[in-house]
C-alpha atoms as a PDB file:
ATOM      1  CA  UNK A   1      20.442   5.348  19.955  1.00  0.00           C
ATOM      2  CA  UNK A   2      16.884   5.618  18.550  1.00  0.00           C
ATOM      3  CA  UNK A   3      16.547   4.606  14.802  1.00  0.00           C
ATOM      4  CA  UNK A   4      16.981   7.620  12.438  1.00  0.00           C
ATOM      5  CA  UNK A   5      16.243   6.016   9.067  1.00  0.00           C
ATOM      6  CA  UNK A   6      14.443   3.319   7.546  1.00  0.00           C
ATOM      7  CA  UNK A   7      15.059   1.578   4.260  1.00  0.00           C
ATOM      8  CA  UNK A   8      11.938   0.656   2.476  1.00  0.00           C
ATOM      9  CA  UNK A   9      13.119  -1.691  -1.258  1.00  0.00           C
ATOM     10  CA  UNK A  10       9.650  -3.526  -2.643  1.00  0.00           C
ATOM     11  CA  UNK A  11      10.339  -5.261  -6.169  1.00  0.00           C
ATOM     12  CA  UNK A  12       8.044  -6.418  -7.820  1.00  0.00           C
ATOM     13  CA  UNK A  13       8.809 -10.104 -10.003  1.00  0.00           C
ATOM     14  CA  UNK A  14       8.529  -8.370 -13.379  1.00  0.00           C
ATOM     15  CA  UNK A  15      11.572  -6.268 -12.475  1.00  0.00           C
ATOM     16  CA  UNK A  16      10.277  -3.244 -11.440  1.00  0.00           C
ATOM     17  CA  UNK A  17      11.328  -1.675  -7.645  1.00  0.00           C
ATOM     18  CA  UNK A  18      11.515   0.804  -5.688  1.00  0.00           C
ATOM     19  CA  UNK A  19      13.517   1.989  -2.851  1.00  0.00           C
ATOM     20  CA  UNK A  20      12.532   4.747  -0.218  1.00  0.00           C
ATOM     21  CA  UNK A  21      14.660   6.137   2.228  1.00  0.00           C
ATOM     22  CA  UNK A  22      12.486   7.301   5.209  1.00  0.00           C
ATOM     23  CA  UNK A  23      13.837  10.087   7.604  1.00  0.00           C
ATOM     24  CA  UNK A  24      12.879   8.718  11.343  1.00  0.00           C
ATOM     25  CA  UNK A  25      14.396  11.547  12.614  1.00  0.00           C
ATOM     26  CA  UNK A  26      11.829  13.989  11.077  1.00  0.00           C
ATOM     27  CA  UNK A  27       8.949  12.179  12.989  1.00  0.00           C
ATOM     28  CA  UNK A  28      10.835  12.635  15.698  1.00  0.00           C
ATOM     29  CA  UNK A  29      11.323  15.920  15.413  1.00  0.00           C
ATOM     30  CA  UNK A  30       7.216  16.289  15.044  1.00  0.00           C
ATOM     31  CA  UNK A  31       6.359  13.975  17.716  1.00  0.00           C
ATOM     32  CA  UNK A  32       8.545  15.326  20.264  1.00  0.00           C
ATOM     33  CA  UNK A  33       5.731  18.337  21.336  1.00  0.00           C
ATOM     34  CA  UNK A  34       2.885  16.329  21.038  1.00  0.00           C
ATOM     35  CA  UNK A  35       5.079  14.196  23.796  1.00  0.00           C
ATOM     36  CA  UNK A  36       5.513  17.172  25.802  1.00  0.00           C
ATOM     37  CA  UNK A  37       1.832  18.211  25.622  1.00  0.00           C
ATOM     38  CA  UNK A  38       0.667  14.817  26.931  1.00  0.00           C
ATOM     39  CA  UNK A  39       3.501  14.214  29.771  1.00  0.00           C
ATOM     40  CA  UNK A  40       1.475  15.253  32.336  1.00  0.00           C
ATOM     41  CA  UNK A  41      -1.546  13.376  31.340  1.00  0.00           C
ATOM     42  CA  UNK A  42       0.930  10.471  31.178  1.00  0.00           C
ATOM     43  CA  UNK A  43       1.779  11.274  35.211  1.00  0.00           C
ATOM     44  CA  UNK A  44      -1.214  11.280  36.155  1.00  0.00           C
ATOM     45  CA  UNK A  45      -2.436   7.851  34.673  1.00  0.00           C
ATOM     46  CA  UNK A  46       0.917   6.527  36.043  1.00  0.00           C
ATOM     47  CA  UNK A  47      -0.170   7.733  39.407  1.00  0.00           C
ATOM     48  CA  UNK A  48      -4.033   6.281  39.051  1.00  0.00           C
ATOM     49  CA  UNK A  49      -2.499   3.026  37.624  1.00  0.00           C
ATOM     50  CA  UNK A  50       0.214   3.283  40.944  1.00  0.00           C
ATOM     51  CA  UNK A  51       3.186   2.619  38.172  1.00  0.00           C
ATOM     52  CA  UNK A  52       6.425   4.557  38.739  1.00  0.00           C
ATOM     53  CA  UNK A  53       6.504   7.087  35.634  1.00  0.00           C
ATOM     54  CA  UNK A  54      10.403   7.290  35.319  1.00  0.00           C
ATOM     55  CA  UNK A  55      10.239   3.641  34.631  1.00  0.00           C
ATOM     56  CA  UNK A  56       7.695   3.244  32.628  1.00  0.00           C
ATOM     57  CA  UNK A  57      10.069   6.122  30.476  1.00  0.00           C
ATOM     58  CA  UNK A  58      12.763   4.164  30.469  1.00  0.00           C
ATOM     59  CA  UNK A  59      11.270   1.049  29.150  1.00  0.00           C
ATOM     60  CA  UNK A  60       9.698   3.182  26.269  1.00  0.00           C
ATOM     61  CA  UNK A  61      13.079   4.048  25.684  1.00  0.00           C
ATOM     62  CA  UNK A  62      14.596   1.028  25.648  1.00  0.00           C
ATOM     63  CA  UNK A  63      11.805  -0.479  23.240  1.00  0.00           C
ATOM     64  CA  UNK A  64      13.118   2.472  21.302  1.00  0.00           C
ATOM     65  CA  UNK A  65      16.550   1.807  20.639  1.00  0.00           C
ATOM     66  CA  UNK A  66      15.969  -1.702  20.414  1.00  0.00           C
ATOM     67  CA  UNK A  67      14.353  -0.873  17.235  1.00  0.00           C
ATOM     68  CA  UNK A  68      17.413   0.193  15.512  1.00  0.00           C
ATOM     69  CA  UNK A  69      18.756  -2.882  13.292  1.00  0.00           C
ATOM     70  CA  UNK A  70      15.377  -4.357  12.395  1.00  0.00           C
ATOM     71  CA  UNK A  71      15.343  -6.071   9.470  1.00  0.00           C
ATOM     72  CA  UNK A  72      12.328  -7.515   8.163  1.00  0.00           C
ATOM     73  CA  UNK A  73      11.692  -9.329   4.917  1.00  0.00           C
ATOM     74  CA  UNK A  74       8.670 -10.624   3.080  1.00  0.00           C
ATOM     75  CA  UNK A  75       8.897 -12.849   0.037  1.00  0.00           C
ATOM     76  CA  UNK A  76       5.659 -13.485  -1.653  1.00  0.00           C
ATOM     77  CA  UNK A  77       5.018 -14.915  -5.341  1.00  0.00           C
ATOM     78  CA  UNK A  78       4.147 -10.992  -6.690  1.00  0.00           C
ATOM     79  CA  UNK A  79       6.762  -9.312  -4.817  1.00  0.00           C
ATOM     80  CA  UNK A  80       9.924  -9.344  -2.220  1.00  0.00           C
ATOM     81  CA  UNK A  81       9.357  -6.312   0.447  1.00  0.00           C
ATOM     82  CA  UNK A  82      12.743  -5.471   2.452  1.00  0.00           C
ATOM     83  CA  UNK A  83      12.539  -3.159   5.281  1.00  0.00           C
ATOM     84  CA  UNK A  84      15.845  -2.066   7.272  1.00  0.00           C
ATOM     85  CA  UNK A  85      15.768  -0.161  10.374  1.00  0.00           C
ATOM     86  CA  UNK A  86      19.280   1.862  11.257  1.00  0.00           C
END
């Protein structure tokens, strides 16, 4: 399944944070005509490049939904950044 939310916390060392929850699925949502619009240029460098376009689809995919469960965290002396990927 492709990631449909992210988790953005950053606090800062005096005690101040803040947490945004990001809606993946809305970019999604936005993105998926500007995919459609550019499909066939995508076919047609796939069949310049001699790459088979289905896979070369499926592998985006895959990248895609690998995604989901990310976590990344960053600890530096001003501030802690977590980021979570679901």
């Amino acid at each position: 399944m492709i990631p449909l939310v992210m988790v953005l916390h950053i606090r800062k060392r005096n005690g101040h944070f803040v947490r945004l929850w990001l809606p993946l699925f809305l970019l999604w949502l936005l993105a998926l005509p500007l995919l459609i619009l550019l499909l066939p240029i995508y076919f047609v460098a796939c069949a310049i490049g001699g790459v088979n376009p289905f896979r070369g689809i499926w592998v985006f995919w895959t990248l895609l939904c690998a995604v989901a469960g990310t976590r990344i965290e960053v600890d530096t002396p001003q501030s802690f950044v977590f980021m979570h990927v679901y």
